[in-house]
C-alpha atoms as a PDB file:
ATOM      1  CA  UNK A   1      79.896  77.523 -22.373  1.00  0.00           C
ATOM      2  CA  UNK A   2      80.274  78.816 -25.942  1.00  0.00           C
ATOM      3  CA  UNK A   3      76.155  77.529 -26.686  1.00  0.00           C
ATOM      4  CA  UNK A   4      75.125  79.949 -23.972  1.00  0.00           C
ATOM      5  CA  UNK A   5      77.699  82.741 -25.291  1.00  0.00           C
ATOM      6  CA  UNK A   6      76.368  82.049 -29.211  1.00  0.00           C
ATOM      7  CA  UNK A   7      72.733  82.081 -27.760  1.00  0.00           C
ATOM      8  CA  UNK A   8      73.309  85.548 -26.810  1.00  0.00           C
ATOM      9  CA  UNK A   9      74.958  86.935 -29.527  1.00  0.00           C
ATOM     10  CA  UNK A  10      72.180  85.464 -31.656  1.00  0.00           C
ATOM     11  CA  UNK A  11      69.543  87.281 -29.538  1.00  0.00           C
ATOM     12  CA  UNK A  12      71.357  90.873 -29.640  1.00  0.00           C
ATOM     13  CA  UNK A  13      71.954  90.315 -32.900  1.00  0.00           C
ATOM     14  CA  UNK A  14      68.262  89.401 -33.734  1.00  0.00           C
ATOM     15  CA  UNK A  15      67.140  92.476 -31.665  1.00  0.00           C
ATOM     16  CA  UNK A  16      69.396  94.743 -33.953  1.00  0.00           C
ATOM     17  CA  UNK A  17      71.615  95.577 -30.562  1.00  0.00           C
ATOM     18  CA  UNK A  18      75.294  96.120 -30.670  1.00  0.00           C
ATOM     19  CA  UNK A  19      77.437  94.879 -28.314  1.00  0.00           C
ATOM     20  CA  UNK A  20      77.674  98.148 -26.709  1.00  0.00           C
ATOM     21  CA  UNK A  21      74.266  99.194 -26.692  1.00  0.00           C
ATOM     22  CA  UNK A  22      73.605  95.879 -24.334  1.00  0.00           C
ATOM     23  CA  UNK A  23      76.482  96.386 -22.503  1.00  0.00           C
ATOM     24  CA  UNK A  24      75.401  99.789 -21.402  1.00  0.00           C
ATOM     25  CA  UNK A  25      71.347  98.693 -21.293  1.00  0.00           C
ATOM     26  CA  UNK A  26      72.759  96.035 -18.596  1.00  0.00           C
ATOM     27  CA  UNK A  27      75.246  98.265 -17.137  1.00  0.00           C
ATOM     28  CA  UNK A  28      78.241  96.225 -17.536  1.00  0.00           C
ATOM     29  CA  UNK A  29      81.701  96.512 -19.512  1.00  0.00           C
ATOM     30  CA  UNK A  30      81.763  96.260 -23.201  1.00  0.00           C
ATOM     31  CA  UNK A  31      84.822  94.049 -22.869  1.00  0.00           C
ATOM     32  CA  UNK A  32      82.723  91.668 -20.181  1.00  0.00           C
ATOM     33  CA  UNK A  33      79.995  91.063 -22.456  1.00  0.00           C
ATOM     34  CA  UNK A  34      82.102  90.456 -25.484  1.00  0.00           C
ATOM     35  CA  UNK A  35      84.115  87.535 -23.799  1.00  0.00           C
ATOM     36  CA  UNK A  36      80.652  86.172 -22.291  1.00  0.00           C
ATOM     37  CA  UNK A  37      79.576  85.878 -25.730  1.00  0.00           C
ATOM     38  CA  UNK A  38      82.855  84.348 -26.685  1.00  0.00           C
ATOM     39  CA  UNK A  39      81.941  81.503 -24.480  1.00  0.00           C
ATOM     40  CA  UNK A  40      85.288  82.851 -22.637  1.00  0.00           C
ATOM     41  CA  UNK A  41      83.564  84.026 -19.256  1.00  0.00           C
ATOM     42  CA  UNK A  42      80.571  82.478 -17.720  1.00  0.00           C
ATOM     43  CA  UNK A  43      78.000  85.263 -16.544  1.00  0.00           C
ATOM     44  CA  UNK A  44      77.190  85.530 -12.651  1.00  0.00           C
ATOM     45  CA  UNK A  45      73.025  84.702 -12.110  1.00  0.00           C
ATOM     46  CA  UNK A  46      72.586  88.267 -11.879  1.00  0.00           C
ATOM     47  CA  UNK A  47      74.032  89.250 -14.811  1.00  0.00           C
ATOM     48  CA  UNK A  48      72.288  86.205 -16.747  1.00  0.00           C
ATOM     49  CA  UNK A  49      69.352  87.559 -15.104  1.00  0.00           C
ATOM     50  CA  UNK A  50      69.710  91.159 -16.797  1.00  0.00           C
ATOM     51  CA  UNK A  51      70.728  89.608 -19.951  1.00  0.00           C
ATOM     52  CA  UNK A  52      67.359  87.766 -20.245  1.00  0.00           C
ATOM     53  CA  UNK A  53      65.348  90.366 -19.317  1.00  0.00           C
ATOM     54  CA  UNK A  54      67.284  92.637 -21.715  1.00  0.00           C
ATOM     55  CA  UNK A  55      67.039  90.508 -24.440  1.00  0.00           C
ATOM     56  CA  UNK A  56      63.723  89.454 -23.901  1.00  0.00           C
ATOM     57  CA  UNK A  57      63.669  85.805 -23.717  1.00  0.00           C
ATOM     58  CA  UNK A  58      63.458  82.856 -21.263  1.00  0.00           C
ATOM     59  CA  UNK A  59      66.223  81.271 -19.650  1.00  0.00           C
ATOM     60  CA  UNK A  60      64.839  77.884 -21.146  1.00  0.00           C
ATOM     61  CA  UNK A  61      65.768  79.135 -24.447  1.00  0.00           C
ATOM     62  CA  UNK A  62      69.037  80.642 -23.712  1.00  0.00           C
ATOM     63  CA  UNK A  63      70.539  77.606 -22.147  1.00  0.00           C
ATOM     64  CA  UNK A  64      69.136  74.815 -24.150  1.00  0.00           C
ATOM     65  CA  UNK A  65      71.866  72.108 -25.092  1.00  0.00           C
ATOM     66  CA  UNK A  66      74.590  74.037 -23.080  1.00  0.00           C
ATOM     67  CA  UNK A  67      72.328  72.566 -19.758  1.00  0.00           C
ATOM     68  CA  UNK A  68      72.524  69.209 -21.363  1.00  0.00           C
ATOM     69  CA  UNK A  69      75.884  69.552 -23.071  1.00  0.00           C
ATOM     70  CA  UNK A  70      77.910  70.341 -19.437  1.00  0.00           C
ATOM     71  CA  UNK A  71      75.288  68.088 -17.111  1.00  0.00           C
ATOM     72  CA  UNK A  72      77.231  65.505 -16.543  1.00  0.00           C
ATOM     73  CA  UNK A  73      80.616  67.193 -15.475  1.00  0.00           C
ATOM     74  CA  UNK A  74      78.715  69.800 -13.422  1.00  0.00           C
ATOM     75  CA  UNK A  75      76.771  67.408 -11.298  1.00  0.00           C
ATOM     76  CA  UNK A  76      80.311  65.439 -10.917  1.00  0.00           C
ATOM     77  CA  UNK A  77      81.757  69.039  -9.481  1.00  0.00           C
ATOM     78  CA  UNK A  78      78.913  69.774  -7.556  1.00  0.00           C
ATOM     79  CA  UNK A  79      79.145  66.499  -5.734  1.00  0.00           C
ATOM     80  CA  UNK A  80      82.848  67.284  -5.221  1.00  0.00           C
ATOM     81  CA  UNK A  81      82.425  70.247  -3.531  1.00  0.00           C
ATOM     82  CA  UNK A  82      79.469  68.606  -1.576  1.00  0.00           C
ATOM     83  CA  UNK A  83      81.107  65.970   0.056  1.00  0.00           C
ATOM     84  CA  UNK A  84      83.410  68.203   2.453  1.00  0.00           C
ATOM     85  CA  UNK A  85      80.755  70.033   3.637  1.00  0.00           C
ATOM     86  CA  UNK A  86      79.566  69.253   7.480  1.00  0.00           C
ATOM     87  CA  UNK A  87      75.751  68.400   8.185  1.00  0.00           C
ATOM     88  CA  UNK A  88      75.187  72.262   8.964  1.00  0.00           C
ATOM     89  CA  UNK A  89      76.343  73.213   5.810  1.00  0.00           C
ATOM     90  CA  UNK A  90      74.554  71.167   3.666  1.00  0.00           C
ATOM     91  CA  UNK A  91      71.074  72.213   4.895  1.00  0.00           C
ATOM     92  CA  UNK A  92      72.427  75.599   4.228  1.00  0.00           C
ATOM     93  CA  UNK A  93      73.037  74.668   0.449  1.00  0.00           C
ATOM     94  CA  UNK A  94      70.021  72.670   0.129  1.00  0.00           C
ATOM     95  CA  UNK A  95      67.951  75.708   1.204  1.00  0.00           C
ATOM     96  CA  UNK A  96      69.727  78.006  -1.087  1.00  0.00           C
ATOM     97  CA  UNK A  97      69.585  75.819  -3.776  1.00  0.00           C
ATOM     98  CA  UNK A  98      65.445  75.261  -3.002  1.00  0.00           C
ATOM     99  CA  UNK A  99      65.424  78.730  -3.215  1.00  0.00           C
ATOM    100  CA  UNK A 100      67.285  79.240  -6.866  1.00  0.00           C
ATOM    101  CA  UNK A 101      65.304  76.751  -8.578  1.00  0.00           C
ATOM    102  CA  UNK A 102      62.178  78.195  -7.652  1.00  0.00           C
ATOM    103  CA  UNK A 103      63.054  81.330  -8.810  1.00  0.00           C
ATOM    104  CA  UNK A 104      64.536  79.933 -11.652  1.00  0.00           C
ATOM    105  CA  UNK A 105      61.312  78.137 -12.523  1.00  0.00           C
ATOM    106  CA  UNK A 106      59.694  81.280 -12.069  1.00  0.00           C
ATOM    107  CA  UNK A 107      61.524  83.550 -14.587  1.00  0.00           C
ATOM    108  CA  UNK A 108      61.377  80.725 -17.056  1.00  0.00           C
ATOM    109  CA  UNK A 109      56.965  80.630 -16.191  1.00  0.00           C
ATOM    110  CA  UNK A 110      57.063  84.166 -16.224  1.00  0.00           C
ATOM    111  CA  UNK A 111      56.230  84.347 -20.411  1.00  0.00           C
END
């Protein structure tokens, strides 16, 4: 996920932010953030989350062409992990995941 890592750096950068100056704004390690920006570790949703909102821009933005770059091997994975999953568990997922991506398309409304 280095396009979503770059994105960031671009952003902080853009902002006149050091890397520790964002690290500490979004209380999280120095060493976390660098390798995030490395395209080395993937952020969890809440840290994305606090990243946006720290950096002042829209999802949208931040993940263009790293959405449409990994697509097609996520969907593949997601269906992977889908398919031993009992009836139960499904709905489960499929409420979560209602859930997410009406938040998501919140945040990304929200400008």
């Amino acid at each position: 996920m280095e396009f979503l890592g770059t994105r960031i750096r671009e952003r902080r950068k853009e902002l006149g932010l050091t890397i520790e100056q964002l690290s500490e704004k979004i209380d999280i390690g120095y060493n976390h953030l660098s390798n995030i920006e490395r395209g080395r570790k993937i952020p969890s949703l809440s840290t994305f989350l606090e990243l946006i909102n720290a950096l002042d821009i829209s999802a949208d933005i931040i993940l263009k062409d790293s959405v449409e770059h990994v697509k097609p091997n996520v969907l593949n994975e997601i269906t992977n992990k889908l398919e031993d999953l009992n009836p139960d568990q499904l709905r489960t997922v499929e409420e979560v995941l209602t859930v997410l991506i009406k938040n998501l398309k919140y945040l990304e409304n929200k400008d």
